[in-house]
N, C-alpha and C. Protein backbone atom coordinates (compact mmCIF):
# COMPACT_ATOMS: atom_id res chain seq x y z
N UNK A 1 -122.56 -109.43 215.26
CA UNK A 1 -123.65 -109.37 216.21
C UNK A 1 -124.92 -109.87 215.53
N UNK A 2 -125.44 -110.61 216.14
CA UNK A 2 -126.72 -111.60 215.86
C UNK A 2 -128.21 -110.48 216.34
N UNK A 3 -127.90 -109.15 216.05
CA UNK A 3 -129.02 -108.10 216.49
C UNK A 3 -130.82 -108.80 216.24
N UNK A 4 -130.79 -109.32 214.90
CA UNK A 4 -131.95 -109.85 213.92
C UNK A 4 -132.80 -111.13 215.39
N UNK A 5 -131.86 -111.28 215.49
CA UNK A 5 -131.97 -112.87 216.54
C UNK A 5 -132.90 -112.32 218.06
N UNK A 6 -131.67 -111.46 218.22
CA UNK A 6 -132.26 -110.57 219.43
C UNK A 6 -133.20 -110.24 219.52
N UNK A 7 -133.73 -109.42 218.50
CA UNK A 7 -134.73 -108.90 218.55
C UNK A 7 -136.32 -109.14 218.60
N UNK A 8 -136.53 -110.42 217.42
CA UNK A 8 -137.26 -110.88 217.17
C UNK A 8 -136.87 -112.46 216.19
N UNK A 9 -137.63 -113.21 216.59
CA UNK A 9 -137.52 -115.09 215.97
C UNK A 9 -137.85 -114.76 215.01
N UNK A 10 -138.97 -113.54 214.45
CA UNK A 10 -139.35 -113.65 212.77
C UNK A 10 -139.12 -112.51 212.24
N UNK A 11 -138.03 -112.24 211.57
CA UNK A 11 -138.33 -110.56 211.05
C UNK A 11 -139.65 -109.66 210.66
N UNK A 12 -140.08 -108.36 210.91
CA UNK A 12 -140.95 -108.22 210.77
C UNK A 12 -141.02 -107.21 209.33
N UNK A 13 -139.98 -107.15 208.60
CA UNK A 13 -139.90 -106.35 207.62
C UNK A 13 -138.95 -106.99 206.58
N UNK A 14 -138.89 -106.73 205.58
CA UNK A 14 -137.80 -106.57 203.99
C UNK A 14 -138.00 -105.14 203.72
N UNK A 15 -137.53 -105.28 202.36
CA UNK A 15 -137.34 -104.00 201.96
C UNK A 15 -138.96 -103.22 201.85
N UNK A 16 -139.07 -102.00 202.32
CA UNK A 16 -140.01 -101.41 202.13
C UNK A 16 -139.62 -99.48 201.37
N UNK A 17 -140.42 -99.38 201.02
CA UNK A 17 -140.55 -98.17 199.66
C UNK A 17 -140.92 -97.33 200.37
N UNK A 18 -140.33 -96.53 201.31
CA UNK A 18 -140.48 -95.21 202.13
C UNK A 18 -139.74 -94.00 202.01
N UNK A 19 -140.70 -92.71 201.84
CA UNK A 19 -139.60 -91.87 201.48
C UNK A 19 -138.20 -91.43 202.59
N UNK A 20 -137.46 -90.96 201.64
CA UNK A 20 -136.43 -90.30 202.58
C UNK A 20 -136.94 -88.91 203.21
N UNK A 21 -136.34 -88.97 204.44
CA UNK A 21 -136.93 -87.97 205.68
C UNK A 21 -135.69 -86.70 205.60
N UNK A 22 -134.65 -87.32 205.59
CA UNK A 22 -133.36 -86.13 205.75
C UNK A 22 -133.00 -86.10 204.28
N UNK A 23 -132.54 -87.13 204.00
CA UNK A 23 -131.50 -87.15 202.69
C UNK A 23 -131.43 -88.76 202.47
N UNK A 24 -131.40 -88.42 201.52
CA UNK A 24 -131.21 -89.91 200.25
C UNK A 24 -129.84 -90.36 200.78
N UNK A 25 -128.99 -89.73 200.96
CA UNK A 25 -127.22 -90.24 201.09
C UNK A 25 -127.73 -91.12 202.68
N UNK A 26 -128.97 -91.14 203.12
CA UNK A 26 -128.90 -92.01 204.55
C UNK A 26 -129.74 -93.27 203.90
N UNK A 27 -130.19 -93.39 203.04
CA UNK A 27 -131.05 -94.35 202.82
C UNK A 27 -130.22 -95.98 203.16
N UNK A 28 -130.25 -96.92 204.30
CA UNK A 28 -129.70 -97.86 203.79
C UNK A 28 -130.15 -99.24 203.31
N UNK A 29 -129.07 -100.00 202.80
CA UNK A 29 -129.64 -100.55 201.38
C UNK A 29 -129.86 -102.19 202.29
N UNK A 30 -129.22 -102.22 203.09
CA UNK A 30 -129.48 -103.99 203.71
C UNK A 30 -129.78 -103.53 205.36
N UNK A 31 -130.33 -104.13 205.99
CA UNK A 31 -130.84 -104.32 207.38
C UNK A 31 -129.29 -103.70 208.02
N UNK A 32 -129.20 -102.51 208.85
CA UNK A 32 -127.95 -102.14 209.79
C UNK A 32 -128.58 -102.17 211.24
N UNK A 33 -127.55 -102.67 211.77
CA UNK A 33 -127.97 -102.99 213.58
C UNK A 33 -127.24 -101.71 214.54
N UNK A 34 -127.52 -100.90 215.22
CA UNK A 34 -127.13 -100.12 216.02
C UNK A 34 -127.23 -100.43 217.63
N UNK A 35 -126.41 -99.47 218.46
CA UNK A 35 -126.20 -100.45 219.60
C UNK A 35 -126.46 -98.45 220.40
N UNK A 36 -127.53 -98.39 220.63
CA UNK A 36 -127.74 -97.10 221.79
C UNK A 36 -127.89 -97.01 222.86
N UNK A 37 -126.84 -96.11 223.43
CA UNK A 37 -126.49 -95.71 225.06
C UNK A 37 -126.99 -94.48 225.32
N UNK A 38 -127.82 -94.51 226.57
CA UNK A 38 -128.03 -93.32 226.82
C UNK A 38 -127.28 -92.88 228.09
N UNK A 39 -126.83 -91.75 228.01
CA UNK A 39 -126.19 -91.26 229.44
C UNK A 39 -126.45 -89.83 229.81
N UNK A 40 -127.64 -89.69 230.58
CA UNK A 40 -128.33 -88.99 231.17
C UNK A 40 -128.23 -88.23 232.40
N UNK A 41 -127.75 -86.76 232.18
CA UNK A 41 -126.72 -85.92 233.35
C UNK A 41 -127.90 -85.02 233.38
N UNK A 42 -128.34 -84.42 234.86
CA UNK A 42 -129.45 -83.88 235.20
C UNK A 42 -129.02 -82.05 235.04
N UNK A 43 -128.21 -81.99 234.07
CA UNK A 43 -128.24 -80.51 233.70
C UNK A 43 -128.85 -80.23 232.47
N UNK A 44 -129.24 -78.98 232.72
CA UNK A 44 -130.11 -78.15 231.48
C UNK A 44 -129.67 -79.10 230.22
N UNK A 45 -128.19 -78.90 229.98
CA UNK A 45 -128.09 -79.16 228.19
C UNK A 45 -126.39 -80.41 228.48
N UNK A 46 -126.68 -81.06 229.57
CA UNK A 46 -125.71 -82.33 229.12
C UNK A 46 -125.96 -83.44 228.73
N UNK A 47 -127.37 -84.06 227.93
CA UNK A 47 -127.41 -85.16 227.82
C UNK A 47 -126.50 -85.67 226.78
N UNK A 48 -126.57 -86.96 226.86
CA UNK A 48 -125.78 -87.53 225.53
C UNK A 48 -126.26 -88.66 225.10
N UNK A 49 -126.32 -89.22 223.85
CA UNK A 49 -126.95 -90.29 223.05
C UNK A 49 -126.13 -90.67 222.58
N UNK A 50 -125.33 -92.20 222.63
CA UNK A 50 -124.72 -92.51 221.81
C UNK A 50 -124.79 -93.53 221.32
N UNK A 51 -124.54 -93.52 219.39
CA UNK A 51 -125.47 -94.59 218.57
C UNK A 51 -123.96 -95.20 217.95
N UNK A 52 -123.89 -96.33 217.70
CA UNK A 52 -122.89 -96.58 217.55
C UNK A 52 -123.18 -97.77 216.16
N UNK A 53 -122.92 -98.31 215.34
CA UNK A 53 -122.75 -99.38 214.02
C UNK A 53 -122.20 -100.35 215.17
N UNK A 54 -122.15 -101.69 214.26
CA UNK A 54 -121.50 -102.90 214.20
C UNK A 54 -120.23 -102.74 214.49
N UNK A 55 -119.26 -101.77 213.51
CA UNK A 55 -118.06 -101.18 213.80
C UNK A 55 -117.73 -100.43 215.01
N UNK A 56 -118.41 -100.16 215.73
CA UNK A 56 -117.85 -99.39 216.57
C UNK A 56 -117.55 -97.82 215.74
N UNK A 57 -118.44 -97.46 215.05
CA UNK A 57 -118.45 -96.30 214.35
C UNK A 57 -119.76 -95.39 214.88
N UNK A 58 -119.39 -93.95 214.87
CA UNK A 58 -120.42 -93.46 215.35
C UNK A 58 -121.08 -92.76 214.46
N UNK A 59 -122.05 -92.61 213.52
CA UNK A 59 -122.90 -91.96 212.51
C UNK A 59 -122.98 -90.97 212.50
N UNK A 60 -123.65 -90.77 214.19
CA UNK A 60 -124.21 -89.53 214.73
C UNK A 60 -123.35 -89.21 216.07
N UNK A 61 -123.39 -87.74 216.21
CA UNK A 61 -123.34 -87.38 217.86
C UNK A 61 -124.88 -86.48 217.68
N UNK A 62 -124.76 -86.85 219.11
CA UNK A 62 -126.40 -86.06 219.62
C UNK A 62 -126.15 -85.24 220.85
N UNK A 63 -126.50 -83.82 220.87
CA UNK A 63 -126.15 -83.15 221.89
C UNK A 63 -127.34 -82.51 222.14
N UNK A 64 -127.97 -82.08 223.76
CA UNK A 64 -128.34 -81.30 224.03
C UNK A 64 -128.31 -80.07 223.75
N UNK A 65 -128.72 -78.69 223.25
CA UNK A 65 -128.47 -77.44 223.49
C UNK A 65 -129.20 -76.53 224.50
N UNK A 66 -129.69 -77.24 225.17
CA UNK A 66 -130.94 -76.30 226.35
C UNK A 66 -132.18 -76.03 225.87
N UNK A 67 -132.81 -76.00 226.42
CA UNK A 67 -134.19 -75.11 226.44
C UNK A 67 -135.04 -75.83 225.50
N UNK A 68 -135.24 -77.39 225.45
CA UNK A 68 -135.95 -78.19 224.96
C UNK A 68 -135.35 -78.59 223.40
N UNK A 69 -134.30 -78.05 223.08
CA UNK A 69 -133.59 -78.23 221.70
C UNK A 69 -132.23 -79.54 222.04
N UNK A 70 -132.65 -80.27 220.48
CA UNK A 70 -131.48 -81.43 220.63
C UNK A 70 -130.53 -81.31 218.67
N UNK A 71 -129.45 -81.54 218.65
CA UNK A 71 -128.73 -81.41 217.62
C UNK A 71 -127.99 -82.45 217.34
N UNK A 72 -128.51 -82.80 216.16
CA UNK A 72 -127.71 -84.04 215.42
C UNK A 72 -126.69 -83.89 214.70
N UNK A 73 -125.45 -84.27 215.00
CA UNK A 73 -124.56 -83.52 214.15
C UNK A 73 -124.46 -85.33 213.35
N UNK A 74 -123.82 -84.88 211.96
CA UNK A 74 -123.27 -86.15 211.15
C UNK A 74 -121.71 -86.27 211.39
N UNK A 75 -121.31 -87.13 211.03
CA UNK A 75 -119.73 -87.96 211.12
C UNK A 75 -118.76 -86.79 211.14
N UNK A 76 -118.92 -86.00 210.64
CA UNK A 76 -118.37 -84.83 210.34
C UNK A 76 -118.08 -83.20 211.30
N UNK A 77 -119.02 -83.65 211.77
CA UNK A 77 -119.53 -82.59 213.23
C UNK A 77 -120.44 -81.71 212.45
N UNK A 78 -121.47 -81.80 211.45
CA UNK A 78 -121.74 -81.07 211.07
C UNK A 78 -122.98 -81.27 211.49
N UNK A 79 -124.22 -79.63 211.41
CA UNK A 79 -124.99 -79.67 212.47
C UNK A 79 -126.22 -80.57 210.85
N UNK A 80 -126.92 -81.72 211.38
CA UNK A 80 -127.52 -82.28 210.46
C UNK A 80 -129.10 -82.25 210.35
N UNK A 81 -129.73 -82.42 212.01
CA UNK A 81 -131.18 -82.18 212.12
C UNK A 81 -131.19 -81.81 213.25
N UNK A 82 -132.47 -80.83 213.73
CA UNK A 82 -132.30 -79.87 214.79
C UNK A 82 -133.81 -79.93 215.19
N UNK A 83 -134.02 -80.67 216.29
CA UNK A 83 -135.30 -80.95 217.31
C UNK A 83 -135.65 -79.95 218.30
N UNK A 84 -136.72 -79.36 218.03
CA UNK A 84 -137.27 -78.29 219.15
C UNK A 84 -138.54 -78.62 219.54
N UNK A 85 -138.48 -78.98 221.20
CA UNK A 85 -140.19 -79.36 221.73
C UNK A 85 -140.67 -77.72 221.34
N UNK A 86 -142.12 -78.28 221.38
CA UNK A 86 -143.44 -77.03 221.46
C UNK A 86 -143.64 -77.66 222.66
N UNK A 87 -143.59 -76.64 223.65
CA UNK A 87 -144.20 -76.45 224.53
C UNK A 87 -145.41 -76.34 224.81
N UNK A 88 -146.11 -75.41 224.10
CA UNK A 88 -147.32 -74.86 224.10
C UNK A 88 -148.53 -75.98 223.97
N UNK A 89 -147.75 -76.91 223.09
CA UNK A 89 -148.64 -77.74 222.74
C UNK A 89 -149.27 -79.10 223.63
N UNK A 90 -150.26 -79.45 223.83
CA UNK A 90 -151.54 -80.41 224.53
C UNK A 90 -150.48 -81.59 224.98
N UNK A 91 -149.98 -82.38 224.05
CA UNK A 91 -149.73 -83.46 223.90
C UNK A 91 -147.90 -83.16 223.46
N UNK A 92 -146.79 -84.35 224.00
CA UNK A 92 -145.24 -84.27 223.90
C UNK A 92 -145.43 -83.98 222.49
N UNK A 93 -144.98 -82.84 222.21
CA UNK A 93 -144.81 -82.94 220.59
C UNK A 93 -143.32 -82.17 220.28
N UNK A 94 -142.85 -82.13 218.96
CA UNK A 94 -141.08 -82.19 218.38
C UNK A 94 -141.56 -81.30 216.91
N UNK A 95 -140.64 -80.49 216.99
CA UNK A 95 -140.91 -80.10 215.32
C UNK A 95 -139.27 -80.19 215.14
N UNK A 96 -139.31 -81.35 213.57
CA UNK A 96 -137.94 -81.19 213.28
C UNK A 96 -137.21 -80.52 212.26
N UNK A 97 -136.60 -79.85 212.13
CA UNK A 97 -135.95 -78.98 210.75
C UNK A 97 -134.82 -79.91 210.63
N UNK A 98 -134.16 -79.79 209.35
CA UNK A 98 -132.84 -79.78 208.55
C UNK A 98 -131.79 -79.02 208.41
N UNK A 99 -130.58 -79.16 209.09
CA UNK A 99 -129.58 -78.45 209.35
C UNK A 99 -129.60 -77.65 211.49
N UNK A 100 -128.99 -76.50 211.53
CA UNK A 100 -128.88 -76.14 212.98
C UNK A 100 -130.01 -75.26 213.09
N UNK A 101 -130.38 -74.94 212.68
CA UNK A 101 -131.78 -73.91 213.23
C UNK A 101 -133.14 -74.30 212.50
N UNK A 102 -134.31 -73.72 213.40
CA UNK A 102 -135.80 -74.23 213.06
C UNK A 102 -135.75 -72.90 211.87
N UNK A 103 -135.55 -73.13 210.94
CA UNK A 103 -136.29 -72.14 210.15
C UNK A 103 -137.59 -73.10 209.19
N UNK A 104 -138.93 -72.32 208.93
CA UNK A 104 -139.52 -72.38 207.82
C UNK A 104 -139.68 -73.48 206.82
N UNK A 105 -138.42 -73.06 206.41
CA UNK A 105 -138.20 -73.48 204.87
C UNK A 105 -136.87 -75.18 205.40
N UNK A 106 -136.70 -75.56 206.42
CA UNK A 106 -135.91 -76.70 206.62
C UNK A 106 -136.82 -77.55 207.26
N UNK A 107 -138.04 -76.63 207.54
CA UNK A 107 -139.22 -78.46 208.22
C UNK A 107 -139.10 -79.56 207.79
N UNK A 108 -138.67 -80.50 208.39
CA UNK A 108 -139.10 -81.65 207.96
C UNK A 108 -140.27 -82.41 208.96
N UNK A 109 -140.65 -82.76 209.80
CA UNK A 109 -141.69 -83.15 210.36
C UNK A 109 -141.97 -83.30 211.62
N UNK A 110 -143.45 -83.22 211.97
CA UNK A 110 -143.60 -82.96 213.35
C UNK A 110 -143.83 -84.44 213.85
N UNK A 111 -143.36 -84.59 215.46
CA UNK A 111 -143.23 -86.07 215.80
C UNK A 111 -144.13 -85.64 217.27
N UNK A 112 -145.22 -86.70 217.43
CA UNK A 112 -146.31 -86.14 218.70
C UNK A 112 -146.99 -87.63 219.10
N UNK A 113 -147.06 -87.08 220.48
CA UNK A 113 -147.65 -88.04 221.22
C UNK A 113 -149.35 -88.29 221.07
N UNK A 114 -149.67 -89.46 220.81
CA UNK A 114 -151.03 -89.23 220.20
C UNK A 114 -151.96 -90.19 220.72
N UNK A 115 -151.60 -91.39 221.66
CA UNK A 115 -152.09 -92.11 222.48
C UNK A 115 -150.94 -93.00 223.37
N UNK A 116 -151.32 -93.37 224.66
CA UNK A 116 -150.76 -94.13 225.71
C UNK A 116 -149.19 -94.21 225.21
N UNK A 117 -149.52 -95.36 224.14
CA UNK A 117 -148.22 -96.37 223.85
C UNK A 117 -147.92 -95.77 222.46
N UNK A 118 -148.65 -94.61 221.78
CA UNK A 118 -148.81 -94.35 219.94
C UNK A 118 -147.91 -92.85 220.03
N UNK A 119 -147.17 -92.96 218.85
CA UNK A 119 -147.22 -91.74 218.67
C UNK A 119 -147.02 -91.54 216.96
N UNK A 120 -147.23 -90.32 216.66
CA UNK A 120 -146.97 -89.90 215.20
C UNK A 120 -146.41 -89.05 214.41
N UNK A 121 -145.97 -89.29 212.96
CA UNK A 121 -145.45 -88.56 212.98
C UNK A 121 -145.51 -88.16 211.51
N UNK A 122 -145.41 -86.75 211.10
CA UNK A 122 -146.20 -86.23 210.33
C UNK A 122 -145.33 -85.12 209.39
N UNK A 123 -145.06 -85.76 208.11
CA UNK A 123 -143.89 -84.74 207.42
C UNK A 123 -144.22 -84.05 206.56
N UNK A 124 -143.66 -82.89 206.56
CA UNK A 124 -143.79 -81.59 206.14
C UNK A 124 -145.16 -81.38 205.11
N UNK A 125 -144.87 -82.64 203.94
CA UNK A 125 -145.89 -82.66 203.10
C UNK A 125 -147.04 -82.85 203.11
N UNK A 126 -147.45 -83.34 204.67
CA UNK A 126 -148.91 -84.18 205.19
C UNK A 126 -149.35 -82.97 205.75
N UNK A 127 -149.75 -81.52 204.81
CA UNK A 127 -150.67 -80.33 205.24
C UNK A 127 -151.98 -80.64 205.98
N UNK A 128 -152.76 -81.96 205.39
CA UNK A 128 -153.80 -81.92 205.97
C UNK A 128 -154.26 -82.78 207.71
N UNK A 129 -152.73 -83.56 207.69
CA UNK A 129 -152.68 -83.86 209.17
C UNK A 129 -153.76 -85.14 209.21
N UNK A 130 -154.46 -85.87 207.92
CA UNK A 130 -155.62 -86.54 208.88
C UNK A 130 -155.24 -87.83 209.30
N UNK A 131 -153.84 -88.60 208.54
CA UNK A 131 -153.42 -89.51 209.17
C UNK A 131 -152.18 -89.55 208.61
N UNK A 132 -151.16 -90.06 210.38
CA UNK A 132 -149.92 -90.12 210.55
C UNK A 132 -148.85 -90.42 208.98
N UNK A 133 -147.92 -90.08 208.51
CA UNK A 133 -147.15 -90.70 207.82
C UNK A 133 -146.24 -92.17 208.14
N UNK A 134 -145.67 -92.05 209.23
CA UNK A 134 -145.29 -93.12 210.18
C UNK A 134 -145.70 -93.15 211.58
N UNK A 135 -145.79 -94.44 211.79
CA UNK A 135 -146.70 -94.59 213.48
C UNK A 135 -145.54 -95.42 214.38
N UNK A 136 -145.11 -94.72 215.50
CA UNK A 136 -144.42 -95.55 216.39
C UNK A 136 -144.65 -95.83 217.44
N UNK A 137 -144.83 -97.39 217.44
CA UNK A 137 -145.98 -97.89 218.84
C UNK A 137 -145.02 -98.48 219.75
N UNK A 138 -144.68 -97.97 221.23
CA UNK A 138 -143.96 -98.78 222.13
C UNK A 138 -144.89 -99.85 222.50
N UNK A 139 -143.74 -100.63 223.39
CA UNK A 139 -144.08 -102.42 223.75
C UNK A 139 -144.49 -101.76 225.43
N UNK A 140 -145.94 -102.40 225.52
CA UNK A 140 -145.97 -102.12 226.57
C UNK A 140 -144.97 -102.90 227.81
N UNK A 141 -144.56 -103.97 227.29
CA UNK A 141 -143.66 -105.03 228.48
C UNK A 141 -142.11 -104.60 228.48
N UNK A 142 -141.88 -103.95 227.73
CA UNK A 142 -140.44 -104.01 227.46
C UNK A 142 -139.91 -101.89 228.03
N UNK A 143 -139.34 -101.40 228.62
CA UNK A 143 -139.25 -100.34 228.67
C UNK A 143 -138.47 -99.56 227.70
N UNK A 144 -138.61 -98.60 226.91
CA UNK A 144 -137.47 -97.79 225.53
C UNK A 144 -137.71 -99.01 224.44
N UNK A 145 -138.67 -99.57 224.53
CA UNK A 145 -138.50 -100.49 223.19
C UNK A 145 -139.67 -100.09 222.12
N UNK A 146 -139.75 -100.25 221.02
CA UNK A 146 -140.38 -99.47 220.30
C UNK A 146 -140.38 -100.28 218.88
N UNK A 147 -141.60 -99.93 217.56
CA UNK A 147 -141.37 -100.14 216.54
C UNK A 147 -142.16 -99.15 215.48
N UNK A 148 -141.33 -98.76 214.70
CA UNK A 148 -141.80 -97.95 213.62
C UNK A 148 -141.86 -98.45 212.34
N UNK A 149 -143.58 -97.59 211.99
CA UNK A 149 -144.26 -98.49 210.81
C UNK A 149 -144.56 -97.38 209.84
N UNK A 150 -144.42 -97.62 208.64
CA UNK A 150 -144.78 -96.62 207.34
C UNK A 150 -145.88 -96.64 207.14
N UNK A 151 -147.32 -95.07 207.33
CA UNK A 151 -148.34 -95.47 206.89
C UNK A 151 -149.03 -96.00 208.32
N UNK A 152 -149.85 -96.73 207.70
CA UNK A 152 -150.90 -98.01 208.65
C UNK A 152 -150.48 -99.30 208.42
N UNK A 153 -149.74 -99.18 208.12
CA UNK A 153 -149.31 -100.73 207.70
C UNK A 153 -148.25 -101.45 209.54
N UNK A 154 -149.07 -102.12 210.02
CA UNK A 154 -148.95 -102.52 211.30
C UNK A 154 -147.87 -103.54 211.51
N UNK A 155 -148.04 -104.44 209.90
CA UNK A 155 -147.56 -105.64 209.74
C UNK A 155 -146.06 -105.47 209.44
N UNK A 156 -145.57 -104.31 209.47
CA UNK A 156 -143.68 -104.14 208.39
C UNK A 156 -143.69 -103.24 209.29
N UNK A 157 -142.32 -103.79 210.58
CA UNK A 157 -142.33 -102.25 210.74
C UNK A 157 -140.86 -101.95 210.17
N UNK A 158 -140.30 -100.73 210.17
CA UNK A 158 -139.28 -100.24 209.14
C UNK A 158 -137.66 -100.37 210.40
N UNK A 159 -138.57 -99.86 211.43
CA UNK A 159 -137.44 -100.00 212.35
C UNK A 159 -137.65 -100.45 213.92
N UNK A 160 -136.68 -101.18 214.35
CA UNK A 160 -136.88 -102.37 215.71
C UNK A 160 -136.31 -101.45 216.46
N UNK A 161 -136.81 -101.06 218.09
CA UNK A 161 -135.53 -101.12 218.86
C UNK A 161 -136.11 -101.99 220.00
N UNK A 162 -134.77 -102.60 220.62
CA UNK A 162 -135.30 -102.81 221.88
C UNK A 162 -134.47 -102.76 222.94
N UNK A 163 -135.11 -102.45 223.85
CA UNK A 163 -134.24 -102.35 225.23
C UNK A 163 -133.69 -103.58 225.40
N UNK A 164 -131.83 -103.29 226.09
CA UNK A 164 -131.51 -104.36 226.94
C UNK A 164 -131.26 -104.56 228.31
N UNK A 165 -132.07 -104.95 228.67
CA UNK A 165 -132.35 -105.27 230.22
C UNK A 165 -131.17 -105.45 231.24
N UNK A 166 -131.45 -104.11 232.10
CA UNK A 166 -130.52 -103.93 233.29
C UNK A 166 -129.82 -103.17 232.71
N UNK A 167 -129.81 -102.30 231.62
CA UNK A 167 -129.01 -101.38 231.28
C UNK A 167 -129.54 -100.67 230.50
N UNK A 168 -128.58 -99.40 230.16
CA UNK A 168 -129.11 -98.02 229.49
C UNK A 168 -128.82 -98.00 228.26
N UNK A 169 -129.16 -99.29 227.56
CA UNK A 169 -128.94 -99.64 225.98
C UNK A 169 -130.34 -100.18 225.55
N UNK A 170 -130.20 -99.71 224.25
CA UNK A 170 -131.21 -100.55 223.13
C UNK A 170 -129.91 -100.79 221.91
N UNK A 171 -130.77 -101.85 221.54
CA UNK A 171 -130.78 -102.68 220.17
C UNK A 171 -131.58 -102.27 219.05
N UNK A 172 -130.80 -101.46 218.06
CA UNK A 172 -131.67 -100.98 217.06
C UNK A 172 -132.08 -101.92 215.68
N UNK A 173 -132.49 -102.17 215.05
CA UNK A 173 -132.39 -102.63 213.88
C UNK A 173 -133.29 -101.79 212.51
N UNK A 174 -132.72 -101.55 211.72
CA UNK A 174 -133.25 -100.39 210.36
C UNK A 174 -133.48 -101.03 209.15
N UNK A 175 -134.50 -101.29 209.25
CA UNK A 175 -134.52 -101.92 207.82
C UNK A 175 -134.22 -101.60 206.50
N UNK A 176 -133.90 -102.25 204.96
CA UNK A 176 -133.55 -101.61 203.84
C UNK A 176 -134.59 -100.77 203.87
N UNK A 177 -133.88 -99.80 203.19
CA UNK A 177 -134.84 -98.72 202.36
C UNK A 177 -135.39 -97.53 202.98
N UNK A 178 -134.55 -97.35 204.34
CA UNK A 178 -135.05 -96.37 205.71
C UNK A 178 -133.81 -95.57 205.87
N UNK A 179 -134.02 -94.55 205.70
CA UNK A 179 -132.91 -93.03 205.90
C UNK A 179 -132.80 -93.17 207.22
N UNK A 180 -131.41 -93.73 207.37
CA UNK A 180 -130.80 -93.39 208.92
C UNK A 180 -130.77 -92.85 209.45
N UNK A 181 -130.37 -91.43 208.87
CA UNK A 181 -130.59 -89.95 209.76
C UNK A 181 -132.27 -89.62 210.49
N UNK A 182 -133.22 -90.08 209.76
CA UNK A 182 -134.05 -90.07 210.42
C UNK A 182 -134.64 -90.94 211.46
N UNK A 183 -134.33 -92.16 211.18
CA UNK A 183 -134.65 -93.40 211.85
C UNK A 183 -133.42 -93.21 213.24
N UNK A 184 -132.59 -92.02 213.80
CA UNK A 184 -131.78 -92.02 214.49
C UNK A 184 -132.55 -90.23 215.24
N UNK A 185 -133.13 -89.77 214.77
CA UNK A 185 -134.10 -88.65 215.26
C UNK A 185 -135.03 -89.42 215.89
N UNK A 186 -135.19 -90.46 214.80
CA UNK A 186 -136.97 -91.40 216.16
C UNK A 186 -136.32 -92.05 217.28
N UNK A 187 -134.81 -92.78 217.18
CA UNK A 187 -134.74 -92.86 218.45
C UNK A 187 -134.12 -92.10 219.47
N UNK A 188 -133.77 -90.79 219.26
CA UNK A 188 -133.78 -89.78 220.30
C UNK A 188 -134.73 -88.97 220.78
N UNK A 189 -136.16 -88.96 219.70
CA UNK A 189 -137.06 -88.81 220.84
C UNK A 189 -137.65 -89.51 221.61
N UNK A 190 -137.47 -90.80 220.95
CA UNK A 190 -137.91 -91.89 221.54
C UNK A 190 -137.15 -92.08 223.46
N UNK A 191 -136.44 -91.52 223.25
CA UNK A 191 -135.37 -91.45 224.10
C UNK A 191 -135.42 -90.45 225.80
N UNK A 192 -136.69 -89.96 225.12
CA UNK A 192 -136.55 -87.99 226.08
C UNK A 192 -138.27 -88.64 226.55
């Protein structure tokens, strides 16, 4: 699959030096293309996301659990990162932990809506909040299409998706040096 082509005539990234979000064992090392379906059942806790490789391999399953909570399990069925909206809060916002439950001590970062087309997102270590760690700006022309950038840096973004038209797919693309497991959390909220 010619994903690179699809997406964009000029790549907008190489390798970039970003930390790992979940785990180092996701970091990957050359550009991987993903192919995401969404199939969207109007009960409490049936949605489903499905991300699929080149292979026809699935990385992740993504399940609903109700009550604003989503669960990433890895290849394995094992529960890997665990998304809970705040409600409470002004603006769409996500706090994500590591492993099946929000505890404390498994934060890894909060993901929030922060203008129109912007949103941000802000990991564990960024106590003082005054600017985003990664910024993911949707296309205003394109619907579910999106790109995420390390930093302020506008010019690299780390990861492509884009919608394909007339259907309930995007085209992902991940650039080297970007932890999958996380870059597969941005596009399930990206997703909701």
């Amino acid at each position: 699959m010619k994903l690179q082509q699809d997406l964009d005539e000029t790549p907008k990234s190489g390798f970039v030096d970003v930390p790992e979000v979940v785990s180092a064992q996701y970091v990957v090392s050359e550009t991987l293309c993903l192919s995401v379906e969404s199939n969207k059942h109007w009960s409490w806790c049936g949605e489903e996301i499905t991300i699929e490789n080149d292979h026809a391999q699935r990385p992740f399953t993504v399940e609903s659990t109700g009550h604003g909570s989503i669960l990433v399990r890895d290849i394995s069925g094992n529960g890997l990162v665990f998304l809970r909206q705040q409600y409470l809060a002004f603006r769409r916002t996500w706090k994500v932990y590591l492993g099946e439950k929000c505890e404390k001590s498994s934060y890894l970062y909060t993901f929030t809506h922060t203008g129109r087309k912007h949103f941000s997102v802000f990991l564990a270590t960024n106590t003082n909040r005054d600017k985003p760690d990664f910024i993911v700006k949707k296309e205003r022309s394109r619907h579910r299409s999106f790109d995420v950038y390390y930093k302020d840096d506008d010019r690299k973004s780390i990861v492509e998706a884009k919608h394909v038209k007339g259907e309930k797919k995007m085209k992902v693309a991940i650039h080297p040096g970007v932890d999958l497991a996380f870059a597969a959390t941005l596009i399930v909220l990206m997703d909701r």
